[in-house]
Structures are given as C-alpha cells and as structure tokens.
PDB file of N, CA and C in Angstrom:
ATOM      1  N   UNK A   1       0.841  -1.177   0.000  1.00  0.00           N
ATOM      2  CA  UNK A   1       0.000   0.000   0.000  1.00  0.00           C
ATOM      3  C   UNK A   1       0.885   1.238   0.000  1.00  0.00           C
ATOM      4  N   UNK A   2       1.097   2.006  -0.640  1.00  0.00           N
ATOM      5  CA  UNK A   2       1.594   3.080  -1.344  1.00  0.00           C
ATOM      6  C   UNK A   2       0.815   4.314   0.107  1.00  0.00           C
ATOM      7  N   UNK A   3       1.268   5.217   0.510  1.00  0.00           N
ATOM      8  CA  UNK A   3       1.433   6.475   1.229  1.00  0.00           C
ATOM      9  C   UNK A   3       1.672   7.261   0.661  1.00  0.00           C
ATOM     10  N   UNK A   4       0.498   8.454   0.727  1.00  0.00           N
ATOM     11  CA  UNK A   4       0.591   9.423   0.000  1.00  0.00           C
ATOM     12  C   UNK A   4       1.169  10.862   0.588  1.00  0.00           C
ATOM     13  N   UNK A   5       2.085  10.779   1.985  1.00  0.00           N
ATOM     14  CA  UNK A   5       2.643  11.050   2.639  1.00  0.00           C
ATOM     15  C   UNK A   5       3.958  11.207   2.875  1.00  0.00           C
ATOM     16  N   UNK A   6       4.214  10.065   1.009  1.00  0.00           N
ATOM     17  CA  UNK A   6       5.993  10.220   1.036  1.00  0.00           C
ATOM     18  C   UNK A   6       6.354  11.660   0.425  1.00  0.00           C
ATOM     19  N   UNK A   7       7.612  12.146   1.306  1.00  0.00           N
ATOM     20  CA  UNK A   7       8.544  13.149   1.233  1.00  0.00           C
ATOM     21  C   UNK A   7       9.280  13.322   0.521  1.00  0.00           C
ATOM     22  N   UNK A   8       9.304  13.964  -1.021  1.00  0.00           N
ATOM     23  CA  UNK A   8      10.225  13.581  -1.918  1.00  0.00           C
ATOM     24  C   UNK A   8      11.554  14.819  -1.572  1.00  0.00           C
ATOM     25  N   UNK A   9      13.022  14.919  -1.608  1.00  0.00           N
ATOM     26  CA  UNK A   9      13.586  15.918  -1.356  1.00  0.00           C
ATOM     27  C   UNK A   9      14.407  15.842  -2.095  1.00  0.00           C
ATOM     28  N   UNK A  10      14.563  17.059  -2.823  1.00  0.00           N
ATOM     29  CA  UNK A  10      15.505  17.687  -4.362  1.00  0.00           C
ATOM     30  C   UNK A  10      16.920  17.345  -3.912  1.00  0.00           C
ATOM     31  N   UNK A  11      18.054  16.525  -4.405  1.00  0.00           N
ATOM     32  CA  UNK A  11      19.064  16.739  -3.544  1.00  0.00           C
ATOM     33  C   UNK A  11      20.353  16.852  -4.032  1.00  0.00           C
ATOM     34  N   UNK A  12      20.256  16.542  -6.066  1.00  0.00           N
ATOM     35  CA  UNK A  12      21.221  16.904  -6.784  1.00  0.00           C
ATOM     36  C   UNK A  12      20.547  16.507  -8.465  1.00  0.00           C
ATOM     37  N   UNK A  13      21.569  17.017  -9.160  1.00  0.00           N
ATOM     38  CA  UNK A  13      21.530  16.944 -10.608  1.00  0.00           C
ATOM     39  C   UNK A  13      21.714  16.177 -11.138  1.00  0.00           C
ATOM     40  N   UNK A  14      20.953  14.912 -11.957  1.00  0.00           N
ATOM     41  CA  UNK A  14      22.031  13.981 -12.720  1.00  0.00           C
ATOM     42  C   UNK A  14      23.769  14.430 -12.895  1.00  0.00           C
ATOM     43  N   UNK A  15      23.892  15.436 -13.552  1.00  0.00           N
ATOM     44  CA  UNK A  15      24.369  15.994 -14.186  1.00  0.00           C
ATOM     45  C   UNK A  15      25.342  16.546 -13.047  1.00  0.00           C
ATOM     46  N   UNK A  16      25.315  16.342 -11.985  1.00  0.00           N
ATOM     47  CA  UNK A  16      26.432  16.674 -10.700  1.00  0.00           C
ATOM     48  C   UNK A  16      27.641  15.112 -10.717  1.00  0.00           C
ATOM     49  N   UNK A  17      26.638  14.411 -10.768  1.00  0.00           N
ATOM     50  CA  UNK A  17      27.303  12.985 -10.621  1.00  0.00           C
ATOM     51  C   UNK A  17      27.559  12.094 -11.945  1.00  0.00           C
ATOM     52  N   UNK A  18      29.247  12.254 -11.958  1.00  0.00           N
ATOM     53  CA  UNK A  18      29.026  11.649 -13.467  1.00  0.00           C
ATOM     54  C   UNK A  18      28.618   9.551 -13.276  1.00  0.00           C
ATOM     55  N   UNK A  19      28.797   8.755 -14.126  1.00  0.00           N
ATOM     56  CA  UNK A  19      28.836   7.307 -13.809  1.00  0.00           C
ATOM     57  C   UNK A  19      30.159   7.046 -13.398  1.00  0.00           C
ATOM     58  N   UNK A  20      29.908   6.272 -12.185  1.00  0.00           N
ATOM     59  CA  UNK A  20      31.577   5.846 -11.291  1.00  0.00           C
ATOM     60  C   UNK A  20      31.902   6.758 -10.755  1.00  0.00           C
ATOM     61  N   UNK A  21      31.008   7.883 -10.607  1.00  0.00           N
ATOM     62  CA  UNK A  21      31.098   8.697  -9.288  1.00  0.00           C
ATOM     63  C   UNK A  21      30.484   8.740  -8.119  1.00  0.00           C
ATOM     64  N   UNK A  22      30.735   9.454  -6.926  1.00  0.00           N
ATOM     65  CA  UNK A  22      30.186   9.676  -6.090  1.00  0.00           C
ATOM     66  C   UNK A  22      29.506  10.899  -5.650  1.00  0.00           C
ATOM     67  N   UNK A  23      29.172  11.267  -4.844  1.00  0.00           N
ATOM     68  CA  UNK A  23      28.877  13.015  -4.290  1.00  0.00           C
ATOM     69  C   UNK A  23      27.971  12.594  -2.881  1.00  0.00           C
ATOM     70  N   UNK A  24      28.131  13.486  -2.160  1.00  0.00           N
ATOM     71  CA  UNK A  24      27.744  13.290  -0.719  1.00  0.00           C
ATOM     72  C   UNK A  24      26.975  14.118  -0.207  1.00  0.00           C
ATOM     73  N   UNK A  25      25.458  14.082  -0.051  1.00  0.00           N
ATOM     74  CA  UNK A  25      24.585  15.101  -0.085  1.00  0.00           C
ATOM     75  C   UNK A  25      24.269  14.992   1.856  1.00  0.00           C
ATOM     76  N   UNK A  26      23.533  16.213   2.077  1.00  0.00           N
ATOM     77  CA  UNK A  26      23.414  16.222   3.694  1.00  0.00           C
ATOM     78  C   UNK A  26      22.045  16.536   3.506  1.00  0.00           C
ATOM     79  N   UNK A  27      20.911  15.576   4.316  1.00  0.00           N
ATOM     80  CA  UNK A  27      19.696  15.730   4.433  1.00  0.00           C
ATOM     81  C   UNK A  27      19.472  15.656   5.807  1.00  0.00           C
ATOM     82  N   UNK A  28      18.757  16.632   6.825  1.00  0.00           N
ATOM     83  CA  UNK A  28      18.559  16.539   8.003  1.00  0.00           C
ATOM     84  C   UNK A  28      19.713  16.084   9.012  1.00  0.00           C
ATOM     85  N   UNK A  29      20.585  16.660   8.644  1.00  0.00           N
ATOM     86  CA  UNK A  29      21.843  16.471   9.149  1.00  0.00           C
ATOM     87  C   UNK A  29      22.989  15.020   8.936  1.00  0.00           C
ATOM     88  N   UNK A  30      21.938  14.635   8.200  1.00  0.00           N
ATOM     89  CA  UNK A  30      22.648  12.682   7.630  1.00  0.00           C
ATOM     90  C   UNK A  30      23.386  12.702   6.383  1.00  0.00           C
ATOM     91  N   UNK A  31      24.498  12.584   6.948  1.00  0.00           N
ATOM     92  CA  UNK A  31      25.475  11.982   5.370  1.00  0.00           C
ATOM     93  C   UNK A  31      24.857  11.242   4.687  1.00  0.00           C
ATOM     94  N   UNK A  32      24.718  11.231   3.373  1.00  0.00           N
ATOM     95  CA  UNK A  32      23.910  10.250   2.260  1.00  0.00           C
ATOM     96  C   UNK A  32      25.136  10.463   0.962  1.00  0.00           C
ATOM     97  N   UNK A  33      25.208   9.075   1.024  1.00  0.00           N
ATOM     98  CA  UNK A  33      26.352   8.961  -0.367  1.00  0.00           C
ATOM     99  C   UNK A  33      25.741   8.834  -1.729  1.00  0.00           C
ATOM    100  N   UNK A  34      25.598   9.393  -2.352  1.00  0.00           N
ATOM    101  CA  UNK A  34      24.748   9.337  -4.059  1.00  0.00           C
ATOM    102  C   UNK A  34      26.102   8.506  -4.981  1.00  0.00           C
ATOM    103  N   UNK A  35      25.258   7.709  -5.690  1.00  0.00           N
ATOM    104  CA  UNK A  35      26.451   6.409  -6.327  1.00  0.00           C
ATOM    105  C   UNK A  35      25.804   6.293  -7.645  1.00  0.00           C
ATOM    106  N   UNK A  36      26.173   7.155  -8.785  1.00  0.00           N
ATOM    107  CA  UNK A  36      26.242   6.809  -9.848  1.00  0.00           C
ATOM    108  C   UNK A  36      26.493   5.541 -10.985  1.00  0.00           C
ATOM    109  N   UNK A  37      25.723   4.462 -10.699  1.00  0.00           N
ATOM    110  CA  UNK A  37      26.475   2.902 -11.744  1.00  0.00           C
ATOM    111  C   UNK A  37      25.310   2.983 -12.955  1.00  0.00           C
ATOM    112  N   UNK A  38      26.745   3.472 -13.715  1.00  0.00           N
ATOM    113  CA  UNK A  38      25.890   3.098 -15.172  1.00  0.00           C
ATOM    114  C   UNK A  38      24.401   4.070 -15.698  1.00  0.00           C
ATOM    115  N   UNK A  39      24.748   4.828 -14.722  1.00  0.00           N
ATOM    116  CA  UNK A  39      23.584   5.715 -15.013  1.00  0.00           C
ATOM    117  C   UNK A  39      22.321   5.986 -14.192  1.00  0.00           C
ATOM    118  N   UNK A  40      22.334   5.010 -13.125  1.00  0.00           N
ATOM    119  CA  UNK A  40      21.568   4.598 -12.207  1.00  0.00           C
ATOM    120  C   UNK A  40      22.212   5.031 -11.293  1.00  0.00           C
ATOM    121  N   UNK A  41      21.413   5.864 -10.024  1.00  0.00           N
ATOM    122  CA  UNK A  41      22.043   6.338  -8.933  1.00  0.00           C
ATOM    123  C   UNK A  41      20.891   5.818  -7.468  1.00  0.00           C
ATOM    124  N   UNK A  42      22.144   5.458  -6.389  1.00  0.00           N
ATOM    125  CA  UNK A  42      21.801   4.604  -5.668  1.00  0.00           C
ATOM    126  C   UNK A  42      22.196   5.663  -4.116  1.00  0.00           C
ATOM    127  N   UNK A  43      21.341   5.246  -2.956  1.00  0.00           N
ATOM    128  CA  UNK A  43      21.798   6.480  -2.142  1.00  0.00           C
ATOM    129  C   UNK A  43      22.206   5.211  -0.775  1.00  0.00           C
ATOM    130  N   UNK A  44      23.241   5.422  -0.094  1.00  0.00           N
ATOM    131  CA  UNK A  44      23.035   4.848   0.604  1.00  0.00           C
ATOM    132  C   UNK A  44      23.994   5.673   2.066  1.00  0.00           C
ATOM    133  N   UNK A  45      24.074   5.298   3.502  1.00  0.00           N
ATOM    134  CA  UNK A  45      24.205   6.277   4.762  1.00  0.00           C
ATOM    135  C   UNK A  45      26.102   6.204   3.789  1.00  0.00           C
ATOM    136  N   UNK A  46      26.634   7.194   4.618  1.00  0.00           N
ATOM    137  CA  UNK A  46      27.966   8.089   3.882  1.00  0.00           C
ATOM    138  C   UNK A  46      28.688   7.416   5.280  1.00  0.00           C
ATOM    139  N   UNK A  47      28.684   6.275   5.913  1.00  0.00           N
ATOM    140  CA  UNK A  47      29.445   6.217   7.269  1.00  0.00           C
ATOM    141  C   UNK A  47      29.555   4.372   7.137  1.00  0.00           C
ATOM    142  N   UNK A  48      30.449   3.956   7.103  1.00  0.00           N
ATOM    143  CA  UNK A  48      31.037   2.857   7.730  1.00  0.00           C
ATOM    144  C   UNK A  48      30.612   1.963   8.479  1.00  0.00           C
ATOM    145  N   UNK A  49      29.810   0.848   8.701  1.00  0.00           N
ATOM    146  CA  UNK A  49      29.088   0.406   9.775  1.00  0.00           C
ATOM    147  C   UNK A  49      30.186  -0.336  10.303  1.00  0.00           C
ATOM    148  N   UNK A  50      31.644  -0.105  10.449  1.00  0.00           N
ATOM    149  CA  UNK A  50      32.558  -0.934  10.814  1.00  0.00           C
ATOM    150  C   UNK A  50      33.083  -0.104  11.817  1.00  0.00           C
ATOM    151  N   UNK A  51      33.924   0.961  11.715  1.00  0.00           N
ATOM    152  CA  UNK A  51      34.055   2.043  12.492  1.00  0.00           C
ATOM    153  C   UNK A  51      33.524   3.583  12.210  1.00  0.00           C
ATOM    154  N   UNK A  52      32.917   3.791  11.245  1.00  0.00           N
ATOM    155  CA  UNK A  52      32.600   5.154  11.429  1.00  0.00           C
ATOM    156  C   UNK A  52      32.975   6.310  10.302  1.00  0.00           C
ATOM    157  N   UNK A  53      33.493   5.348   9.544  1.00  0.00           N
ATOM    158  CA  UNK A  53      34.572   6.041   8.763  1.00  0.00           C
ATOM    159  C   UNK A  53      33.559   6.382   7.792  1.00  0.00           C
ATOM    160  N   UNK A  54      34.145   8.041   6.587  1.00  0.00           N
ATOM    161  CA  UNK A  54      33.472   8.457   5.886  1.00  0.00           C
ATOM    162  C   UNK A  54      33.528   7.191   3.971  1.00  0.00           C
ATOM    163  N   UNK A  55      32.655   7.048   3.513  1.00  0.00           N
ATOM    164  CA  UNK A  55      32.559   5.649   2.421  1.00  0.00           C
ATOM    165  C   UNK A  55      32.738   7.271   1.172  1.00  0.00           C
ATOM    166  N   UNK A  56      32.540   8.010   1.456  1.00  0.00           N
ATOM    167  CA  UNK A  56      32.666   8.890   0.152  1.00  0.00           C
ATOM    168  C   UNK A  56      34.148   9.233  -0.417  1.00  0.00           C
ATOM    169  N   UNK A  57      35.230   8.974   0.297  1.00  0.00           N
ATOM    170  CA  UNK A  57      36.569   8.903  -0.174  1.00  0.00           C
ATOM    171  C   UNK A  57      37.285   7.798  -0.508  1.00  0.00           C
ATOM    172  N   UNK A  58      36.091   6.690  -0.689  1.00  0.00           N
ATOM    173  CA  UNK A  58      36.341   5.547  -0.572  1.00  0.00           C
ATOM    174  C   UNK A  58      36.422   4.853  -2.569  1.00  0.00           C
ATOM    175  N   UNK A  59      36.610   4.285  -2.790  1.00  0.00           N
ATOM    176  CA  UNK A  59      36.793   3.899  -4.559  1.00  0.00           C
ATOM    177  C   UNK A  59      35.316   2.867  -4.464  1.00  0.00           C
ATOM    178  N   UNK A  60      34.210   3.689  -5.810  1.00  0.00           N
ATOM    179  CA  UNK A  60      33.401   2.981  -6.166  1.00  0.00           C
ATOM    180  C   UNK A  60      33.554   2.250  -7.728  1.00  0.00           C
ATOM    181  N   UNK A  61      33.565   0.814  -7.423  1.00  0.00           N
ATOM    182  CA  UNK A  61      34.258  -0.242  -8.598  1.00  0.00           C
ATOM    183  C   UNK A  61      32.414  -1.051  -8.957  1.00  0.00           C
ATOM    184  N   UNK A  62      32.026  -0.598  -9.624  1.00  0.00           N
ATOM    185  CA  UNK A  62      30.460  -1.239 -10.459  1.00  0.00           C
ATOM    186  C   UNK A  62      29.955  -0.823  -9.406  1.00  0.00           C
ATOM    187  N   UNK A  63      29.110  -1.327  -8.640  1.00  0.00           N
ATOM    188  CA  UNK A  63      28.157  -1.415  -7.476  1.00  0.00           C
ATOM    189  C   UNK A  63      28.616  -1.705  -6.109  1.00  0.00           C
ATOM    190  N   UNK A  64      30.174  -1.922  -6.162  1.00  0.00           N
ATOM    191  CA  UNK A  64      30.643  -1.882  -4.654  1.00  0.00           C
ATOM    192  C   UNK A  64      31.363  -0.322  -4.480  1.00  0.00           C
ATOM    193  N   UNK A  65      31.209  -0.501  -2.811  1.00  0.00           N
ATOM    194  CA  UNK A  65      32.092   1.147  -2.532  1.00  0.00           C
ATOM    195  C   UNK A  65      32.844   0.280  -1.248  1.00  0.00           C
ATOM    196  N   UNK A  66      33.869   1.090  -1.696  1.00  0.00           N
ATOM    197  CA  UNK A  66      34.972   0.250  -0.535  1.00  0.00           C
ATOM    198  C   UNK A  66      35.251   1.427   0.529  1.00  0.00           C
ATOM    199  N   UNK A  67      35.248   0.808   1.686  1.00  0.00           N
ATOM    200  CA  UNK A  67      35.787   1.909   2.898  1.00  0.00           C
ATOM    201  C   UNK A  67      37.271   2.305   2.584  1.00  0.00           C
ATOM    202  N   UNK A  68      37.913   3.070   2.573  1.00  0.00           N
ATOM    203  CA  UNK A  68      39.347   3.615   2.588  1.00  0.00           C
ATOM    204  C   UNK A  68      39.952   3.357   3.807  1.00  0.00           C
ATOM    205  N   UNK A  69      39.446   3.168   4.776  1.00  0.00           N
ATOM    206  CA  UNK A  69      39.922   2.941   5.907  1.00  0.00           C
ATOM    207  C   UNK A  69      40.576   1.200   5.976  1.00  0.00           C
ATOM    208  N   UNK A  70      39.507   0.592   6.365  1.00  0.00           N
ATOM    209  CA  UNK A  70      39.823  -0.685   6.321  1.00  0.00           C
ATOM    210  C   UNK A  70      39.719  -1.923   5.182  1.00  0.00           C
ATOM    211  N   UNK A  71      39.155  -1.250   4.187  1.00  0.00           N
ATOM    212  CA  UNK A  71      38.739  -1.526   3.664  1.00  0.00           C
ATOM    213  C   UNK A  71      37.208  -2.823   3.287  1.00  0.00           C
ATOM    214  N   UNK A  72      36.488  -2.302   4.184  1.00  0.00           N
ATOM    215  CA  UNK A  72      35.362  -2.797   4.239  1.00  0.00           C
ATOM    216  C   UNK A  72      34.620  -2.651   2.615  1.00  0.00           C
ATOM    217  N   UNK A  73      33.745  -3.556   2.475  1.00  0.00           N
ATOM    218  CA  UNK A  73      33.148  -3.239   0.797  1.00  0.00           C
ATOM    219  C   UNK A  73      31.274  -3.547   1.275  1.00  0.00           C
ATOM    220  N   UNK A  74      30.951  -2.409   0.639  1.00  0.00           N
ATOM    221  CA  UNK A  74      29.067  -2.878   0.477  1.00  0.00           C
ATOM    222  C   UNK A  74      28.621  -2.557  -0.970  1.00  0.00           C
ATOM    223  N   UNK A  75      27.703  -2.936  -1.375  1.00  0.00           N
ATOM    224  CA  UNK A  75      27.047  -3.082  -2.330  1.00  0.00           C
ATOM    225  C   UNK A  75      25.832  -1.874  -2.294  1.00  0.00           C
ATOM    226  N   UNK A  76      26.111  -0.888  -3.304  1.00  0.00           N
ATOM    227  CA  UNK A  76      25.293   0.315  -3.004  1.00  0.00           C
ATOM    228  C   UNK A  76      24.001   0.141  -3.242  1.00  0.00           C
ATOM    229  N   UNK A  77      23.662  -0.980  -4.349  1.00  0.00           N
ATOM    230  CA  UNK A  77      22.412  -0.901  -4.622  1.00  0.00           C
ATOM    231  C   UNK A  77      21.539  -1.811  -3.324  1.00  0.00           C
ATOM    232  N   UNK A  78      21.868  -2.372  -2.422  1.00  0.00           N
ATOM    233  CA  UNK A  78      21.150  -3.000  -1.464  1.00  0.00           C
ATOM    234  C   UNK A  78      21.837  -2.920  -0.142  1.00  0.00           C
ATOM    235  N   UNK A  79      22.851  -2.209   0.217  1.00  0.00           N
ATOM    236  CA  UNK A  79      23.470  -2.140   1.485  1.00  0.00           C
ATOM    237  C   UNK A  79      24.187  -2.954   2.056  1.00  0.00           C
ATOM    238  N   UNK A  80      23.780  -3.730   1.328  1.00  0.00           N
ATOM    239  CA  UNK A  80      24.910  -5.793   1.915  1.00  0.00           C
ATOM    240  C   UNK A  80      26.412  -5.299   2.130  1.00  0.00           C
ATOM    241  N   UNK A  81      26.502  -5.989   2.921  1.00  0.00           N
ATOM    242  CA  UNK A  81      28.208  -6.330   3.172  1.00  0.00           C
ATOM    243  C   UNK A  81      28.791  -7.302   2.353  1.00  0.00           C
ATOM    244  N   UNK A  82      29.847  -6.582   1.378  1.00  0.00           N
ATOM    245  CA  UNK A  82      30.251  -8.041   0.260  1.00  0.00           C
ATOM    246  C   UNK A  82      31.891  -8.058   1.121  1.00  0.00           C
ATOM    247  N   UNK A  83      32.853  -7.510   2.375  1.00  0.00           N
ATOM    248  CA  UNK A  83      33.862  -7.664   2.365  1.00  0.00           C
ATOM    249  C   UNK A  83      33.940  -7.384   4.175  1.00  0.00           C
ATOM    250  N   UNK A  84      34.389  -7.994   5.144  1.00  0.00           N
ATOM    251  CA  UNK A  84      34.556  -7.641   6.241  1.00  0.00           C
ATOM    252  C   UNK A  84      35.801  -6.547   6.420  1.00  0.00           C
ATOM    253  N   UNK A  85      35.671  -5.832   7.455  1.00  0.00           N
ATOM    254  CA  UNK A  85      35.447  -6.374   8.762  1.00  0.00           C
ATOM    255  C   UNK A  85      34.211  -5.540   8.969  1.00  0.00           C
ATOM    256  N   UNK A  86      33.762  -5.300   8.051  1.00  0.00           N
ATOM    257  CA  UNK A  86      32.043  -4.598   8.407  1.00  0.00           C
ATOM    258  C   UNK A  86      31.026  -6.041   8.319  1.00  0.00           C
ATOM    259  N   UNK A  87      30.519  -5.710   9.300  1.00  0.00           N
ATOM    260  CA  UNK A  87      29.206  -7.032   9.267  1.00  0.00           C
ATOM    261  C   UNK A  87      28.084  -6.622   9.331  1.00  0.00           C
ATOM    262  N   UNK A  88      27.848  -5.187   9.770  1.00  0.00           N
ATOM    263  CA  UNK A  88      26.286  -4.888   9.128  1.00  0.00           C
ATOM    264  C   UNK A  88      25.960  -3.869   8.091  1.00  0.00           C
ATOM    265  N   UNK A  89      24.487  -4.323   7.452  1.00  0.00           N
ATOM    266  CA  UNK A  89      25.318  -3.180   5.760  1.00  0.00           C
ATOM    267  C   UNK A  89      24.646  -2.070   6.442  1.00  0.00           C
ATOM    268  N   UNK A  90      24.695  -0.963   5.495  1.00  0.00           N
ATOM    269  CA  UNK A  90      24.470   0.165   5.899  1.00  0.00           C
ATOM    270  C   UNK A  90      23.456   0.857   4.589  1.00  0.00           C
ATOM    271  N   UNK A  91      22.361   1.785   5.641  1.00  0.00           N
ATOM    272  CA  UNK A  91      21.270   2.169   5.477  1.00  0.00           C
ATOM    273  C   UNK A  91      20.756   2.672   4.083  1.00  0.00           C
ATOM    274  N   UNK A  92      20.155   2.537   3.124  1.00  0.00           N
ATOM    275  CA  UNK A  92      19.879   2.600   1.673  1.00  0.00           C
ATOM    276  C   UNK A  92      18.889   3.584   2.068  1.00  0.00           C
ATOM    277  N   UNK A  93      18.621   4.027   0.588  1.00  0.00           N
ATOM    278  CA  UNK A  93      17.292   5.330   0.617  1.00  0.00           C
ATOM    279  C   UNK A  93      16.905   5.079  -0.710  1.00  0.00           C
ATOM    280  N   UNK A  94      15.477   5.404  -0.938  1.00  0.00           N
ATOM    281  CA  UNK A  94      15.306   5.669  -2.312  1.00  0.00           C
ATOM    282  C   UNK A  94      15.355   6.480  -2.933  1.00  0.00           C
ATOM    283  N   UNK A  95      15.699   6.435  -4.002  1.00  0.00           N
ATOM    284  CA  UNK A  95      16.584   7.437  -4.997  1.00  0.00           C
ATOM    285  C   UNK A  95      15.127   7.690  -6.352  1.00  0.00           C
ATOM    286  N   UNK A  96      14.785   8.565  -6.562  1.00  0.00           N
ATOM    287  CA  UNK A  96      13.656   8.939  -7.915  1.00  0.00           C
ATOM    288  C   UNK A  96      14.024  10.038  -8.806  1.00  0.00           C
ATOM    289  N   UNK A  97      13.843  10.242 -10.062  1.00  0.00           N
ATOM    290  CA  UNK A  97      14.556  10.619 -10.862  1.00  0.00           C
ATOM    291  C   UNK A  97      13.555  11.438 -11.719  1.00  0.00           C
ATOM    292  N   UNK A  98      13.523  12.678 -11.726  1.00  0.00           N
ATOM    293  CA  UNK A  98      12.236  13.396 -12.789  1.00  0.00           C
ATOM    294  C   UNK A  98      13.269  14.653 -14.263  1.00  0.00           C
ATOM    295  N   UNK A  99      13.714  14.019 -15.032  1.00  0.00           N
ATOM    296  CA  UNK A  99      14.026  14.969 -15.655  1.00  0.00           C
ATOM    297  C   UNK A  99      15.902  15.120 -15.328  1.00  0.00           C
ATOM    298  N   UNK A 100      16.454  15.675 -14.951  1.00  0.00           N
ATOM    299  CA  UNK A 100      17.843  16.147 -14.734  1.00  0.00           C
ATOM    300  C   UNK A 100      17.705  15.666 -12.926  1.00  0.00           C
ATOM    301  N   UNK A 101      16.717  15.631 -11.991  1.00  0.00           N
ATOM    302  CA  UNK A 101      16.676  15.980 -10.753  1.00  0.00           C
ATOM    303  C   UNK A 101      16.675  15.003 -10.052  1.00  0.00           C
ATOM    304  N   UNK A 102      17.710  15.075  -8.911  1.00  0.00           N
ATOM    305  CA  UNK A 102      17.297  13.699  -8.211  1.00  0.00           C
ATOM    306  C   UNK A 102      16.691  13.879  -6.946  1.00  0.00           C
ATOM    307  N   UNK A 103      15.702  13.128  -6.589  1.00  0.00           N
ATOM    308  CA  UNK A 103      14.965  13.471  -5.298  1.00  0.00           C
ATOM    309  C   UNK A 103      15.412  11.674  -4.198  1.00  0.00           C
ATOM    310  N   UNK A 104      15.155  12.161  -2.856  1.00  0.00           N
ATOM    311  CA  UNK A 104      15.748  11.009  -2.257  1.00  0.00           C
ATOM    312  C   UNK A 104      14.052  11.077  -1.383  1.00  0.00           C
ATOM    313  N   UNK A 105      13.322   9.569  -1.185  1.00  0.00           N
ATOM    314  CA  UNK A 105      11.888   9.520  -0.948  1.00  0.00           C
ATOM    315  C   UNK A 105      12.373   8.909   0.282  1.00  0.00           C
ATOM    316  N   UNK A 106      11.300  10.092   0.891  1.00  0.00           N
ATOM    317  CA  UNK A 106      11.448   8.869   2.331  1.00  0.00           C
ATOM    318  C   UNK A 106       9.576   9.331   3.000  1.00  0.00           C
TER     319      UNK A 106
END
C-alpha cells in the first residue's frame, strides 16, 4: 500500500554525478552517499558500519564502494556487506529521478 505522505527531497543533478562517481549530499543532518552505476544512482548512509569512517573517499568499482579505511566493501544498490570487517550493511534510501533531478523519498 503506497502512502501518500511520502517526502520527496531535491538533492542533486544527474548531471552533478558523473557514472563511477560519487557526491555526498546532507539531508537533516545525515550523510547520504549518491552512487552513480551506469547511469543509475543509488543512495546509501555516507558512514562505515565498521568504524565510522566516511565511504565517500572511498573507490566505487560497479556497485561496490569500498571503505578507505579498512577496507570494508558494500554493495550500493542494497546495502549488503560483500567484504569484512564490516558485518552490518548500511542504510539505503530511495533514490527517484524526474528529468535532470534527483529526489531522495522517504
């Protein structure tokens, strides 16, 4: 059942994020990492569920983003943990797309 209550919020440009990039938008004070694959952009929390560390300086290779730190790896399009020493994935958002604009629905 669909809510007609969802919050759509403007939060970048296609056209900010090229493919195999990143960019790191701040909504309500929450790091949100925007992940460009292939044209498809995926949002998921900008923090490390291992220690804390920021995932936006981190190298995004297809659909994984690797921590720089320890190198922890998740999978942007679903949050999974594909590489320890992170064991829980970290928080996804939905990402909607009207024209040039990207809105993140919550």
């Amino acid at each position: 059942m669909r809510s007609d209550s969802m919050v759509k919020t403007l939060v970048a440009k296609i056209t900010d994020i090229a493919p195999g990039t990143t960019k790191q938008v701040v909504l309500d004070r929450e790091e949100i990492l925007l992940c460009n694959v292939d044209g498809t952009v995926y949002a998921i929390s900008d923090v490390c569920t291992h220690d804390g560390g920021n995932l936006d300086q981190g190298r995004l290779d297809g659909c994984e983003i690797e921590c720089p730190r320890h190198g922890a790896r998740f999978d942007v399009r679903s949050g999974e943990v594909l590489a320890l020493p992170a064991v829980m994935p970290v928080a996804t958002y939905r990402v909607s797309r009207e024209g040039d604009d990207l809105f993140l629905e919550a």
